[in-house]
Protein backbone atom coordinates (compact mmCIF):
# COMPACT_ATOMS: atom_id res chain seq x y z
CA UNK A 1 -99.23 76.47 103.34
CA UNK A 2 -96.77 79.21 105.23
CA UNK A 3 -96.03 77.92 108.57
CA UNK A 4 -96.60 80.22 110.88
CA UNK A 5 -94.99 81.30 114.25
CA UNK A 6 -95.49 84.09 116.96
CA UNK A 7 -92.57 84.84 118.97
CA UNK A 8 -91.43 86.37 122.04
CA UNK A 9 -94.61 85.22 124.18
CA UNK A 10 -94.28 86.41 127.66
CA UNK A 11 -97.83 85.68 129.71
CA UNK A 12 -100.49 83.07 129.08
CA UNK A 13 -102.91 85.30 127.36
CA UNK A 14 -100.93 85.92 124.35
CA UNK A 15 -100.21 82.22 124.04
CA UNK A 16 -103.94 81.53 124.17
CA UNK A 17 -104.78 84.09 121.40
CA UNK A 18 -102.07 83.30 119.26
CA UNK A 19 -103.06 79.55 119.71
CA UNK A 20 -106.43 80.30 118.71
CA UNK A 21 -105.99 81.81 115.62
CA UNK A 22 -104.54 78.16 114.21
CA UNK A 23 -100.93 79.31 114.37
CA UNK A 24 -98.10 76.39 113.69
CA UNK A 25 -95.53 77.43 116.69
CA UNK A 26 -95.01 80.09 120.02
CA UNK A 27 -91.49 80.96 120.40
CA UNK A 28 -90.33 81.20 124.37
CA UNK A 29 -87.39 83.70 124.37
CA UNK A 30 -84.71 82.70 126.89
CA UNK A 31 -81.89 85.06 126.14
CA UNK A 32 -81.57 88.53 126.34
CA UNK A 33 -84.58 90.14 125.19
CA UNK A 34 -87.42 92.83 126.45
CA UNK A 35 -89.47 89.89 126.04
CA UNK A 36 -87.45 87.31 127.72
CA UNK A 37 -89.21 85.24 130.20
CA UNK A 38 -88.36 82.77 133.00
CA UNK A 39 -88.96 78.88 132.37
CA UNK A 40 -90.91 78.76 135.47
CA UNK A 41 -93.07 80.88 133.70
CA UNK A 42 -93.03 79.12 130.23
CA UNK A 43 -93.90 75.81 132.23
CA UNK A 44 -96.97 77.00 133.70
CA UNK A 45 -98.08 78.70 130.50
CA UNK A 46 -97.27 75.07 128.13
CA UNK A 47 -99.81 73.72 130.28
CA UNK A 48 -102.67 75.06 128.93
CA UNK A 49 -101.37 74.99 125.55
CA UNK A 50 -102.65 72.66 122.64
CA UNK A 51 -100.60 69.84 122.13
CA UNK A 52 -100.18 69.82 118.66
CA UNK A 53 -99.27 73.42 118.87
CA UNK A 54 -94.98 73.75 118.61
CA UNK A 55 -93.16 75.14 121.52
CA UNK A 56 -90.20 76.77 120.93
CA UNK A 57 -87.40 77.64 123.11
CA UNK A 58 -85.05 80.81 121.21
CA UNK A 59 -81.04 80.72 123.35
CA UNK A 60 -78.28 82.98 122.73
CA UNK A 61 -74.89 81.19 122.78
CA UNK A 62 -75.93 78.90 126.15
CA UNK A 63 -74.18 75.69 127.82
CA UNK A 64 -75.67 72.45 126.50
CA UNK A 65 -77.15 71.37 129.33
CA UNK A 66 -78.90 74.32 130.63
CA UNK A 67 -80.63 74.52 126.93
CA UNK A 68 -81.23 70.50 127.76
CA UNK A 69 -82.77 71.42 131.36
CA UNK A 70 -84.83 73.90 130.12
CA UNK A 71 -86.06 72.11 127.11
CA UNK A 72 -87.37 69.49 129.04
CA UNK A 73 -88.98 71.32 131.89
CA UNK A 74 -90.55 73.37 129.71
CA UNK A 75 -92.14 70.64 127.04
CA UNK A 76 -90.24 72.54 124.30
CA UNK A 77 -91.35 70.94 120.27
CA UNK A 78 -87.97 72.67 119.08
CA UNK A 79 -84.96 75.03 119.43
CA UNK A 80 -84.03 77.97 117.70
CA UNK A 81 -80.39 79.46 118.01
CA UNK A 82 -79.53 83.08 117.55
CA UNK A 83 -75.82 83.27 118.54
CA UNK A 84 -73.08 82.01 117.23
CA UNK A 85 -73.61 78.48 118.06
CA UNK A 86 -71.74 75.97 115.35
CA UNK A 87 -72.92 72.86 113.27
CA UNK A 88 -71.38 70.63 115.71
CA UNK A 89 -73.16 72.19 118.54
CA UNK A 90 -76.79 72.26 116.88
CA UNK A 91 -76.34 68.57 115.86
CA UNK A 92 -75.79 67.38 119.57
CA UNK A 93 -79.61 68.40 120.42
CA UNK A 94 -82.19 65.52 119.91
CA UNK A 95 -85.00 68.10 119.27
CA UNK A 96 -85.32 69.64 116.11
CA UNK A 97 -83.20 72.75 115.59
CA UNK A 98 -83.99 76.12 113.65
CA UNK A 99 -80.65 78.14 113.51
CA UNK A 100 -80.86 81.67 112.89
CA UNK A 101 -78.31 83.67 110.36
CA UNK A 102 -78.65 87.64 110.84
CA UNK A 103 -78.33 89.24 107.78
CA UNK A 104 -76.12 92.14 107.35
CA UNK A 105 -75.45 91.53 103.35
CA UNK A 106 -74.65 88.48 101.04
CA UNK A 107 -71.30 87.49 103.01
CA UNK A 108 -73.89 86.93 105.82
CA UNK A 109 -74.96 83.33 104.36
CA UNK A 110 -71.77 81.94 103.25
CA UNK A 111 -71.62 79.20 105.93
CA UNK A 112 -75.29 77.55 105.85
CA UNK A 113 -74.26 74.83 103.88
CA UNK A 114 -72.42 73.91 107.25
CA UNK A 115 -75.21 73.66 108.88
CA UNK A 116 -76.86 70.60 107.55
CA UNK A 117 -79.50 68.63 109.37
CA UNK A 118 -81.07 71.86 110.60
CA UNK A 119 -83.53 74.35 109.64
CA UNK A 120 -82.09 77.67 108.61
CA UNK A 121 -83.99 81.32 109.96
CA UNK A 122 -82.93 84.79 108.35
CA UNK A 123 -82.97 87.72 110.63
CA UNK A 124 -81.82 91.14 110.41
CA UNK A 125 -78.68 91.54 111.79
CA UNK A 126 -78.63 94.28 114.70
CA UNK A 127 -74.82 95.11 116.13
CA UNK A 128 -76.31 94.97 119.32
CA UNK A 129 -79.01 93.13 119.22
CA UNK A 130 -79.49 88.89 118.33
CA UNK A 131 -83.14 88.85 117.19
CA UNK A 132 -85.95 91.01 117.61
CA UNK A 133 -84.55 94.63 116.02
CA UNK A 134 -88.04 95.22 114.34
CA UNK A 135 -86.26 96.10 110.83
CA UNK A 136 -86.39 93.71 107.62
CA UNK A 137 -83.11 93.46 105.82
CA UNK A 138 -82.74 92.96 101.90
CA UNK A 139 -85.28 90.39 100.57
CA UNK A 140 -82.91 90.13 97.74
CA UNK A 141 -80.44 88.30 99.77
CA UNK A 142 -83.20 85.95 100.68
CA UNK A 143 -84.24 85.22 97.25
CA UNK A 144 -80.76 84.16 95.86
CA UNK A 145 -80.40 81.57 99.11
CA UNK A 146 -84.06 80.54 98.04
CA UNK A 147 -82.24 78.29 95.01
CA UNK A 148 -79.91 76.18 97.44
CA UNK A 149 -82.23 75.78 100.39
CA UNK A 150 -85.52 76.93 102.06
CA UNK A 151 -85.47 79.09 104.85
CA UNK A 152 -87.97 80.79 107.92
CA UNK A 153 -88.37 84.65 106.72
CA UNK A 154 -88.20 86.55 110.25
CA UNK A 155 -86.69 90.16 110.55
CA UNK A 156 -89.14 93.57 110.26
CA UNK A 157 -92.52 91.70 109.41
CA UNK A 158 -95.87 93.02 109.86
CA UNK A 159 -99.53 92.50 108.57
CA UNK A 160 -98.76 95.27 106.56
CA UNK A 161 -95.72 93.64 104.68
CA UNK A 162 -95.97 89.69 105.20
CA UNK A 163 -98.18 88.72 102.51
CA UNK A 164 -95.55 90.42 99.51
CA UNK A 165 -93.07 88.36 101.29
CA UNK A 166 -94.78 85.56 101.34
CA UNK A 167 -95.72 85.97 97.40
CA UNK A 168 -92.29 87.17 96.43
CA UNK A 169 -89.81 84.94 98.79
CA UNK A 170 -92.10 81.79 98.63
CA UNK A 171 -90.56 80.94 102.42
CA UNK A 172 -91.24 77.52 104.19
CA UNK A 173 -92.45 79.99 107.17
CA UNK A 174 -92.64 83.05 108.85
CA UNK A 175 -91.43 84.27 112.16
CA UNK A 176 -93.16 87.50 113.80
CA UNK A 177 -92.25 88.62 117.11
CA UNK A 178 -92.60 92.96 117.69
CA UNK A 179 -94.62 93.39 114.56
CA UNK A 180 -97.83 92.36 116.19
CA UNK A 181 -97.28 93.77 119.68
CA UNK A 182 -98.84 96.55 121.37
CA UNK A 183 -95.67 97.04 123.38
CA UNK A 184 -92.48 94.79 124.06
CA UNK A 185 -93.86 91.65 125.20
CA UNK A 186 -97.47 92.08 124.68
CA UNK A 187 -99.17 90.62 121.48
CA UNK A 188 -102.20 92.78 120.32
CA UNK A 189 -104.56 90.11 119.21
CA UNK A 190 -105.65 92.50 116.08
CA UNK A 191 -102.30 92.61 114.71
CA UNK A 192 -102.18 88.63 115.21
CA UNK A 193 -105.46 88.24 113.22
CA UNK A 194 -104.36 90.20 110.18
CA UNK A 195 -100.88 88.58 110.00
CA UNK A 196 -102.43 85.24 109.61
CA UNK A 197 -105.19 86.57 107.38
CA UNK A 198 -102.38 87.97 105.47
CA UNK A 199 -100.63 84.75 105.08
CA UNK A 200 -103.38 82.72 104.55
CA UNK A 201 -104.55 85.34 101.81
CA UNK A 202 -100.49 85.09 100.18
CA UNK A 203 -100.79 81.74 100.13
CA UNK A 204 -104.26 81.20 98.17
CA UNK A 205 -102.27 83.48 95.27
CA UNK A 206 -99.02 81.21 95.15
């Protein structure tokens, strides 16, 4: 089964909904981001939370110990890393790490045999952005990693495109952040039904 994540969770609401639907993981975005939220606010939402449902904490290029601080006031299951943050760095962290390579074309994947230990993300890369840009890059690129290592699909996807990713790419999981929002930081819980359905339906055909 496709795990499944909803990122960029900004209000207890969401998290409820998304948590409801049976969803593996909620992604807490701590960088820059329209849907970046405070850990004061993440720590009052984790408490109403599942426990078996992931928490995880998405930094841009941040000190060690402020990711540590935050981590642990805010319960987080897992990190995920969307700067330039290197092997070294992402093995220091006792929690598991999911470290995210923006795609831009084929030269864009040349150093994840580096990082080894850790679980690799593909996003679209945006010159200005680190995550979030809405777009999906070339699934080609994707497929050709697909023989070396398995990967989180993220980048552009929607209820309407998810389940031929799933099919095609075959990806441990899938990351969705703006394609199931209303607006920037607010989920729309219809968009967050069919993406599951979507996945669930993908995965009944693989």
């Amino acid at each position: 089964m496709t795990w499944i994540k909803i990122c960029g969770i900004t209000n207890k609401e969401d998290a409820l909904k998304a948590a409801s639907l049976g969803v593996d993981a909620v992604g807490f975005i701590f960088a820059p981001s329209p849907r970046r939220v405070d850990p004061s606010t993440v720590e009052q939402i984790v408490q109403h939370l599942p426990p078996l449902l992931l928490k995880g904490g998405v930094f841009v290029d941040r000190d060690f110990s402020e990711v540590e601080k935050i981590a642990n006031d805010c319960q987080l299951s897992f990190l995920q890393f969307h700067g330039e943050e290197s092997p070294s760095y992402c093995r220091r962290f006792s929690l598991p790490v999911i470290k995210a390579f923006r795609i831009k074309g084929p030269e864009s994947i040349r150093n994840i045999d580096l990082y080894l230990g850790v679980s690799i993300l593909l996003d679209t890369y945006h010159p200005a952005k680190a995550g979030g840009t809405g777009d999906p890059f070339p699934w080609e690129i994707a497929l050709g990693l697909k023989e070396k290592r398995n990967f989180i699909l993220s980048g552009g996807l929607t209820p309407e495109n998810v389940g031929e990713a799933v099919r095609s790419l075959r990806p441990f999981g899938v990351d969705v952040g703006s394609g199931v929002e209303s607006m920037p930081g607010r989920k729309d819980l219809s968009k967050m039904v069919e993406f599951v359905k979507e996945v669930k339906r993908a995965d009944e055909k693989t």
